[in-house]
C-alpha atoms as a PDB file:
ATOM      1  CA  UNK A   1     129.776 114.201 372.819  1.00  0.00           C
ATOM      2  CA  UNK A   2     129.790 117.640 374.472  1.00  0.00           C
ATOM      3  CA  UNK A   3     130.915 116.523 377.530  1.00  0.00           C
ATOM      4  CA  UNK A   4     133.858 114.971 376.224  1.00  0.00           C
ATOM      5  CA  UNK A   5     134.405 118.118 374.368  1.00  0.00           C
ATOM      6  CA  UNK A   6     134.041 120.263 377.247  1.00  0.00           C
ATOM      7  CA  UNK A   7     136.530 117.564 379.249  1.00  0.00           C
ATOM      8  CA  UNK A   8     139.196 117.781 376.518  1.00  0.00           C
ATOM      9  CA  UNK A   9     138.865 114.599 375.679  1.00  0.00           C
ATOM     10  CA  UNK A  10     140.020 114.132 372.265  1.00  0.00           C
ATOM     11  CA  UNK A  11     140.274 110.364 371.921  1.00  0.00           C
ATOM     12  CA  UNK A  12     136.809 109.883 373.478  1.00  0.00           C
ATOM     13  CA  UNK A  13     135.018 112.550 371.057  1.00  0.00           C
ATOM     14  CA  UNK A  14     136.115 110.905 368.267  1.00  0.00           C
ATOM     15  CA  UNK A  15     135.393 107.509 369.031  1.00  0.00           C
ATOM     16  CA  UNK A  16     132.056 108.644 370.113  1.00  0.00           C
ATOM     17  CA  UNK A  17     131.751 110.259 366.672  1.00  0.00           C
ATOM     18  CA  UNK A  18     133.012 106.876 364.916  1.00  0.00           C
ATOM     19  CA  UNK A  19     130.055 105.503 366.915  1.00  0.00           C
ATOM     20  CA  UNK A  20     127.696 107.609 365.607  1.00  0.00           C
ATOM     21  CA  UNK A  21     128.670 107.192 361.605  1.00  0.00           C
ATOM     22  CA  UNK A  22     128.377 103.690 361.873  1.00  0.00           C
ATOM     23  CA  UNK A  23     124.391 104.161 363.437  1.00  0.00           C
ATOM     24  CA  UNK A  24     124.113 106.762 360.480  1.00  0.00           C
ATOM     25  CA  UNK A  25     125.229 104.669 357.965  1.00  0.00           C
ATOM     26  CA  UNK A  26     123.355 101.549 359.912  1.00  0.00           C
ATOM     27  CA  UNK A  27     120.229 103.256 359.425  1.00  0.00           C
ATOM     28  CA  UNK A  28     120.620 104.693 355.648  1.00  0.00           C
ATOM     29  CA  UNK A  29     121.571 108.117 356.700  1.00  0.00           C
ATOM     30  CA  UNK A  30     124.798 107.639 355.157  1.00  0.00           C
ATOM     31  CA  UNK A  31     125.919 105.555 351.758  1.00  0.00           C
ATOM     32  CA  UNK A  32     123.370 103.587 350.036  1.00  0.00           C
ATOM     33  CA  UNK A  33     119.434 105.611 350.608  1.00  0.00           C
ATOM     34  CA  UNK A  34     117.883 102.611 352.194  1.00  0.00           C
ATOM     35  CA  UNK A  35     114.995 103.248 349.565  1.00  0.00           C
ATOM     36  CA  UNK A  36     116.930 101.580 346.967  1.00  0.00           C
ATOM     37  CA  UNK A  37     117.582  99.111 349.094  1.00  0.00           C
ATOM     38  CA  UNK A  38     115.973  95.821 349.182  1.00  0.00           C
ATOM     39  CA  UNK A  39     114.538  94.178 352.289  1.00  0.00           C
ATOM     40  CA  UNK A  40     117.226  91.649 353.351  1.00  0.00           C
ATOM     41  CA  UNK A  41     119.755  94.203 352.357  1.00  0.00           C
ATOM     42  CA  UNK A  42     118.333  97.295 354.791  1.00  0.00           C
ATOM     43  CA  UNK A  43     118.238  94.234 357.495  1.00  0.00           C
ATOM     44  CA  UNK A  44     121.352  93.165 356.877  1.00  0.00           C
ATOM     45  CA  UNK A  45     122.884  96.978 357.074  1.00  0.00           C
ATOM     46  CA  UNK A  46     120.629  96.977 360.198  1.00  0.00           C
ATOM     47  CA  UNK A  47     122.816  93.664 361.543  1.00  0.00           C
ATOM     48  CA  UNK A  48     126.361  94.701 360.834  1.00  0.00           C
ATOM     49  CA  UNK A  49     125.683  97.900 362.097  1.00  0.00           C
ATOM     50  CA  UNK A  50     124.537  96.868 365.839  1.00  0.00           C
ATOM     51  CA  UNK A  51     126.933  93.951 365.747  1.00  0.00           C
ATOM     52  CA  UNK A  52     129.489  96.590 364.888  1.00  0.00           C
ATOM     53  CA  UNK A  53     128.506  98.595 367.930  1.00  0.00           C
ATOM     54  CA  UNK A  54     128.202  95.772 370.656  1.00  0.00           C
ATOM     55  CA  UNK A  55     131.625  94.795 369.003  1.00  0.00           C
ATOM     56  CA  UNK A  56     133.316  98.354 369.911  1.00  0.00           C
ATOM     57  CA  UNK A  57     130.902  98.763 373.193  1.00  0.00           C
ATOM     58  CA  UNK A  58     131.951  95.555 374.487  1.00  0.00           C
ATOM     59  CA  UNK A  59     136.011  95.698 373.668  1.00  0.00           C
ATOM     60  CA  UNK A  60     136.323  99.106 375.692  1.00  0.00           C
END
């Protein structure tokens, strides 16, 4: 992200931050605390996240 930032590039930086909520909340950093979580349901989290990812990764 800093090298967008240093490039001015405004669009980039905040897709790039997009990117890294969704890994956050992915991994229980953000929303639910994956401790309260059940198995399938930290997996499944785990899933949409990545899918998520390879979704925006692969349209740009």
């Amino acid at each position: 992200m800093r090298s967008r930032r240093r490039a001015g590039d405004d669009a980039g930086l905040a897709a790039a931050r997009e990117a890294v909520g969704i890994a956050k909340r992915g991994l229980g950093e953000r929303g639910d605390p994956w401790w309260e979580l059940s198995v399938a349901e930290r997996r499944t989290r785990w899933d949409d996240a990545v899918a998520d990812l390879d979704a925006r990764e692969n349209s740009g």
